[in-house]
N, C-alpha and C. Protein backbone atom coordinates (compact mmCIF):
# COMPACT_ATOMS: atom_id res chain seq x y z
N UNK A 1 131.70 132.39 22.94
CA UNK A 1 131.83 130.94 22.95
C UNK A 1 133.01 130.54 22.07
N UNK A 2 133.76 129.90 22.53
CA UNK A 2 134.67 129.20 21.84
C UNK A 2 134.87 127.88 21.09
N UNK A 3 135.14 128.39 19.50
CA UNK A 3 134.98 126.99 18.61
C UNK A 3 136.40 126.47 17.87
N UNK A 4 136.37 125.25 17.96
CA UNK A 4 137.50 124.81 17.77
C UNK A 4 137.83 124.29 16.10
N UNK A 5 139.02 124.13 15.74
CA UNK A 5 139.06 123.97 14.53
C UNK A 5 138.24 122.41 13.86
N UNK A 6 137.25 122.44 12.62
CA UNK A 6 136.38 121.14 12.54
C UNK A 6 134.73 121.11 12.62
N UNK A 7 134.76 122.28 14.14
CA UNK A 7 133.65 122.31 14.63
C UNK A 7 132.55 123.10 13.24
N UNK A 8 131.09 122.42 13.46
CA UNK A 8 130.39 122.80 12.57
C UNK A 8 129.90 124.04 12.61
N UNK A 9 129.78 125.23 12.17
CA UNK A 9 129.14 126.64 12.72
C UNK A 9 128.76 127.46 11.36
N UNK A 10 128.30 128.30 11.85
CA UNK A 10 127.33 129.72 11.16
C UNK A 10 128.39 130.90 11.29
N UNK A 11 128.53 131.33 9.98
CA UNK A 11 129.10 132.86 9.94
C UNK A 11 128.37 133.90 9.18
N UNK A 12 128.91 135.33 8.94
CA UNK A 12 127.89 136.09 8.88
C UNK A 12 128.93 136.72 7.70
N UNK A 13 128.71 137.65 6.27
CA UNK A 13 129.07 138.38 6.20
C UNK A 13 128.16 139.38 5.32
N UNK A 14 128.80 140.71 4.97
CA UNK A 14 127.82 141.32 4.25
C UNK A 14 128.42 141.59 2.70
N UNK A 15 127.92 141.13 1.57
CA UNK A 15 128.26 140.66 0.16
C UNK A 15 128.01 142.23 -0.06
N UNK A 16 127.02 142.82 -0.27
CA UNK A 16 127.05 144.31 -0.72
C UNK A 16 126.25 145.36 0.07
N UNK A 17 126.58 146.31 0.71
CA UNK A 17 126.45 147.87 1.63
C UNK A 17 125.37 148.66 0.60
N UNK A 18 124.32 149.35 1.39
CA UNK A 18 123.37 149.31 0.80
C UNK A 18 123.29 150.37 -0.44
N UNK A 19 124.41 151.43 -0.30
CA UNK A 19 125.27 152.25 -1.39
C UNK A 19 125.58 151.08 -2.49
N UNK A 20 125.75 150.07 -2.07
CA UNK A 20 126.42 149.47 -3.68
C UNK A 20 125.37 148.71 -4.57
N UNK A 21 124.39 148.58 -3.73
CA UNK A 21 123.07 147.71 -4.35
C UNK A 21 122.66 148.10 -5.77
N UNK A 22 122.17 147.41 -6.59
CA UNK A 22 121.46 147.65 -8.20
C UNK A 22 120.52 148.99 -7.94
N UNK A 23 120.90 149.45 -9.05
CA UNK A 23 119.82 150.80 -8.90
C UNK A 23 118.01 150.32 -9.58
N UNK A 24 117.79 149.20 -9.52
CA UNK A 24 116.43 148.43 -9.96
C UNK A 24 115.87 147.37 -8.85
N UNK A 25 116.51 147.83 -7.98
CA UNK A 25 116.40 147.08 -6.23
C UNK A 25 115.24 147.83 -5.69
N UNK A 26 114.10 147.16 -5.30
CA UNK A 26 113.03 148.04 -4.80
C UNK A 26 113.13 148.95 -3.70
N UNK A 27 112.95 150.36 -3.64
CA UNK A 27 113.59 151.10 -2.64
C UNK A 27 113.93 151.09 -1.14
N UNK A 28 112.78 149.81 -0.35
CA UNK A 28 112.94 149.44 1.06
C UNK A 28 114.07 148.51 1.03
N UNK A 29 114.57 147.75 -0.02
CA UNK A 29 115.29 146.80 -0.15
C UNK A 29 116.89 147.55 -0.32
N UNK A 30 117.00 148.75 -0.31
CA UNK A 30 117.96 149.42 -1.80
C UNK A 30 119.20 149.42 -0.39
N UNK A 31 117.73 149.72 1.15
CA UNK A 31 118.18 150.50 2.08
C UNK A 31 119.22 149.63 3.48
N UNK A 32 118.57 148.06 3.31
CA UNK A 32 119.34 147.34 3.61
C UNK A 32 120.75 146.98 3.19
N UNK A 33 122.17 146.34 3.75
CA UNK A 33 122.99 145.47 2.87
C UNK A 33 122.39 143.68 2.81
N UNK A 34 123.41 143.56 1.64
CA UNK A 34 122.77 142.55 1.32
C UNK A 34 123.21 141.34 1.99
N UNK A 35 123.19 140.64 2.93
CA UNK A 35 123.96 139.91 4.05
C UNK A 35 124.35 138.39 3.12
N UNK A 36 125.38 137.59 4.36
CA UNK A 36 125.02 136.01 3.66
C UNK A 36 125.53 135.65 4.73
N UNK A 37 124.54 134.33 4.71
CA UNK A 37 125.10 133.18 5.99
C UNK A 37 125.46 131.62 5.56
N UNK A 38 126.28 131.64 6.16
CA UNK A 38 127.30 130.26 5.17
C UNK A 38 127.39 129.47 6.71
N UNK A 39 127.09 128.03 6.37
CA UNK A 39 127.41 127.09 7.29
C UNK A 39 128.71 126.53 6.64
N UNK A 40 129.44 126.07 7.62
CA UNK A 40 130.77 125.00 7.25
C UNK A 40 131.62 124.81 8.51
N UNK A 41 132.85 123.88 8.28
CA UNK A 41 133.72 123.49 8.90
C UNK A 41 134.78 124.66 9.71
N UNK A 42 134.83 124.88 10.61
CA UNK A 42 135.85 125.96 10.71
C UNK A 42 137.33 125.12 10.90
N UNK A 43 137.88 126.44 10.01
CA UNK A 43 139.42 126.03 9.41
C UNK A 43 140.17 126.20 11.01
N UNK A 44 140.03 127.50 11.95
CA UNK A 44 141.28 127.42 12.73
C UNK A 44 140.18 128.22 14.26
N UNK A 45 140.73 127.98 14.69
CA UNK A 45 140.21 128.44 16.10
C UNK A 45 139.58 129.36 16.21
N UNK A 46 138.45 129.91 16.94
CA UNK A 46 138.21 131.34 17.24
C UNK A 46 137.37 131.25 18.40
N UNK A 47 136.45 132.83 18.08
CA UNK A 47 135.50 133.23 19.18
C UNK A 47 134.40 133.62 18.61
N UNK A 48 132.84 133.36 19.26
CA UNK A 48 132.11 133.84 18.14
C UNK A 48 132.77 135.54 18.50
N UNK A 49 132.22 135.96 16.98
CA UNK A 49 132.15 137.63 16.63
C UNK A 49 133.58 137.85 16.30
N UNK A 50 134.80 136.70 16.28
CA UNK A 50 135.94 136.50 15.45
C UNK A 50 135.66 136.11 13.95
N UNK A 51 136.27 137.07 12.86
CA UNK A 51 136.75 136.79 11.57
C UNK A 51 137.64 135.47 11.21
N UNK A 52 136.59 134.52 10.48
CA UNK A 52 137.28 132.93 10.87
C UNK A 52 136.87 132.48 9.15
N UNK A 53 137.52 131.52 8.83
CA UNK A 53 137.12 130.85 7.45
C UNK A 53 136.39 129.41 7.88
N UNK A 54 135.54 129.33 6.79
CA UNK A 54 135.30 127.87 6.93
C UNK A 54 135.04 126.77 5.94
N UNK A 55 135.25 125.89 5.49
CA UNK A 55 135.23 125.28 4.32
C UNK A 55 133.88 124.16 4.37
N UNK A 56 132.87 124.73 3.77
CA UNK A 56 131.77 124.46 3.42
C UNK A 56 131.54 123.12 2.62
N UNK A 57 130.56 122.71 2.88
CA UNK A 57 130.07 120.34 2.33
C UNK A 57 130.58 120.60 0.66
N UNK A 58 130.05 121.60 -0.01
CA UNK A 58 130.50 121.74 -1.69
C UNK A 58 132.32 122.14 -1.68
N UNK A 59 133.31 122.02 -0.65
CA UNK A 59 134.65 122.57 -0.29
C UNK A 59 134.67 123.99 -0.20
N UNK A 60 133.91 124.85 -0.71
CA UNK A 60 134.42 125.94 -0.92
C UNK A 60 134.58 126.74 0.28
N UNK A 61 135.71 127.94 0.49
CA UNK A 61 136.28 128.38 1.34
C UNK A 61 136.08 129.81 1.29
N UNK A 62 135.17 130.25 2.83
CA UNK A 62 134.23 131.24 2.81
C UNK A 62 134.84 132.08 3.98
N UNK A 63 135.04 133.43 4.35
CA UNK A 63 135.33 134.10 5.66
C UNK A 63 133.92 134.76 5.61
N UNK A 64 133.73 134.94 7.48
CA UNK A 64 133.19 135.87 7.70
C UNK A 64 132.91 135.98 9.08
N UNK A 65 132.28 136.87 9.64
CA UNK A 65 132.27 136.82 11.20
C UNK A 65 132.05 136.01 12.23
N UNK A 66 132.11 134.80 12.86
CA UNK A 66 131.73 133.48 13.48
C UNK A 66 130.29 133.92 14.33
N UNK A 67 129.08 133.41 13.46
CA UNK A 67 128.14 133.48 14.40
C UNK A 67 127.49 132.78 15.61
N UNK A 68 127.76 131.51 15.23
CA UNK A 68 127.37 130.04 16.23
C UNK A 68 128.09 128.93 15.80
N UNK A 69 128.04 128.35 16.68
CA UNK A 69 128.53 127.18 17.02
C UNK A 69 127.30 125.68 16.70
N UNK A 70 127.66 125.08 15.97
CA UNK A 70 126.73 124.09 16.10
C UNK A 70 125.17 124.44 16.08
N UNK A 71 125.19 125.55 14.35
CA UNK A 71 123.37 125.85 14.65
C UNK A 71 122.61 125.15 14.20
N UNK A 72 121.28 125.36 14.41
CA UNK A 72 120.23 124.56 14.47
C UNK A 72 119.26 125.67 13.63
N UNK A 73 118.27 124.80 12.83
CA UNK A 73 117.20 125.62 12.69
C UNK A 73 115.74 125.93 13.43
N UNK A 74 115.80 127.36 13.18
CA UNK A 74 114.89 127.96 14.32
C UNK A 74 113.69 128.37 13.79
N UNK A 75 113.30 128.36 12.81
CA UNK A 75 112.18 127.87 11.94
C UNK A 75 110.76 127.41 11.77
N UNK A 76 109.46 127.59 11.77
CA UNK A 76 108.60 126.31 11.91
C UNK A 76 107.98 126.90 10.90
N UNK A 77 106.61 125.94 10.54
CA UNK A 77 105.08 126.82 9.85
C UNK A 77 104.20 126.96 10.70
N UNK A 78 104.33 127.75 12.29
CA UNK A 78 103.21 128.19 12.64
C UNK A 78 102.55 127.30 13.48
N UNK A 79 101.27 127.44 14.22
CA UNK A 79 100.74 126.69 14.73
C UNK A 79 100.11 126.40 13.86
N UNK A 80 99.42 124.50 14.79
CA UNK A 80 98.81 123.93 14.29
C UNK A 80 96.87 124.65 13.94
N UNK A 81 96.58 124.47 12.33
CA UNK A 81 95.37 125.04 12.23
C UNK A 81 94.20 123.73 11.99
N UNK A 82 93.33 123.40 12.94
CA UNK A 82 92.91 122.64 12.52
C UNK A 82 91.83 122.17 11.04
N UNK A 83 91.52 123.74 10.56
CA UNK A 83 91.10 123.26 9.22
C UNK A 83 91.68 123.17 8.20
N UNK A 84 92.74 123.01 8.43
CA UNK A 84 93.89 122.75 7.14
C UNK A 84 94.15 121.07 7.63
N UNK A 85 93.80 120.25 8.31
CA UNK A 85 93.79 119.23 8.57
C UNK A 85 92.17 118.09 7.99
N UNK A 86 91.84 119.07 7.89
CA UNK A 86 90.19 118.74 7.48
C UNK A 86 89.95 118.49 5.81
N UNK A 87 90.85 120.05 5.31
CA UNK A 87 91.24 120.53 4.36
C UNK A 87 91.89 118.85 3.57
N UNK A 88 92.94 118.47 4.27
CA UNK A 88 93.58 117.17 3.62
C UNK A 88 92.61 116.20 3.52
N UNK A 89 92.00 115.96 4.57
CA UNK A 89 90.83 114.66 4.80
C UNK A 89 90.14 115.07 3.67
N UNK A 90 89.37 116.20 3.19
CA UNK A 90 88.63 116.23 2.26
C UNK A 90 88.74 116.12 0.93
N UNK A 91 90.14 116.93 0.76
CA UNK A 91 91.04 116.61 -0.54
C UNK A 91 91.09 115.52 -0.89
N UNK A 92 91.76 114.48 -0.07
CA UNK A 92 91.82 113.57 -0.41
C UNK A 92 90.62 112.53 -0.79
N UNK A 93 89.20 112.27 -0.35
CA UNK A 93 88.16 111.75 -0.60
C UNK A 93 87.70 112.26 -1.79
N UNK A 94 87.72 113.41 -2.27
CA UNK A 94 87.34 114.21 -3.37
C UNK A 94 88.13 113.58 -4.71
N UNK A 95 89.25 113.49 -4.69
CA UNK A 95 90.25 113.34 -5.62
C UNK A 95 90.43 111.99 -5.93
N UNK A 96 90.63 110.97 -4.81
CA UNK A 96 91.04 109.53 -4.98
C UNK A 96 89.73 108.56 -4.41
N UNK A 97 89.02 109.11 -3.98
CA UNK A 97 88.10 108.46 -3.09
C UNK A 97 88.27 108.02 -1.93
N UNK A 98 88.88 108.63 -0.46
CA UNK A 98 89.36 108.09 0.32
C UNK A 98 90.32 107.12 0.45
N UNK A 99 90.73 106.66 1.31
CA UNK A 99 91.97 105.45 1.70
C UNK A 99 91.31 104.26 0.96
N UNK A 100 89.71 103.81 0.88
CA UNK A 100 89.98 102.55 0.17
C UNK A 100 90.79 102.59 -1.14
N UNK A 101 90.72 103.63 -2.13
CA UNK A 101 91.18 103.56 -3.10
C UNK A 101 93.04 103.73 -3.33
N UNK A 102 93.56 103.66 -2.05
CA UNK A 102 94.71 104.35 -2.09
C UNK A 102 96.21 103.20 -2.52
């Protein structure tokens, strides 16, 4: 996909290879690198999986591999549980005395 200079996007790079990690890094952890993903402005043209800079909302000016274009978060907490909804109703009567008191 092609992003143009401005456009908002996601890059990828890797800060430290799992040889360079702290030797007090828990050992499943030691075995990974240590990645980073930086949102910002891209400075000049590319492609994703092109080496691109981008200058990030705090200015600062970051390279790394162009992952997306205009991302979004992909994210949630899960489905809905309904006794964690019950959970609030009750909390709340317990603590304040229901909505009259609110």
């Amino acid at each position: 996909m092609m992003a143009k200079a401005g456009d908002w996007v996601l890059i990828h790079n890797i800060v430290l290879k799992p040889e360079e990690r702290a030797p007090q890094v828990p050992d499943d952890t030691k075995k990974v690198p240590l990645e980073c993903l930086v949102k910002g402005f891209l400075i000049e043209d590319g492609v994703v999986g092109d080496t691109v800079r981008v200058k990030t909302i705090t200015g600062r000016i970051e390279q790394g591999t162009l992952r997306e274009v205009n991302p979004t978060y992909t994210h949630d907490y899960g489905k809905f549980i309904p006794e964690l909804l019950q959970i609030g109703i009750t909390l709340r009567e317990t603590l304040f005395g229901g909505e009259d008191n609110e």
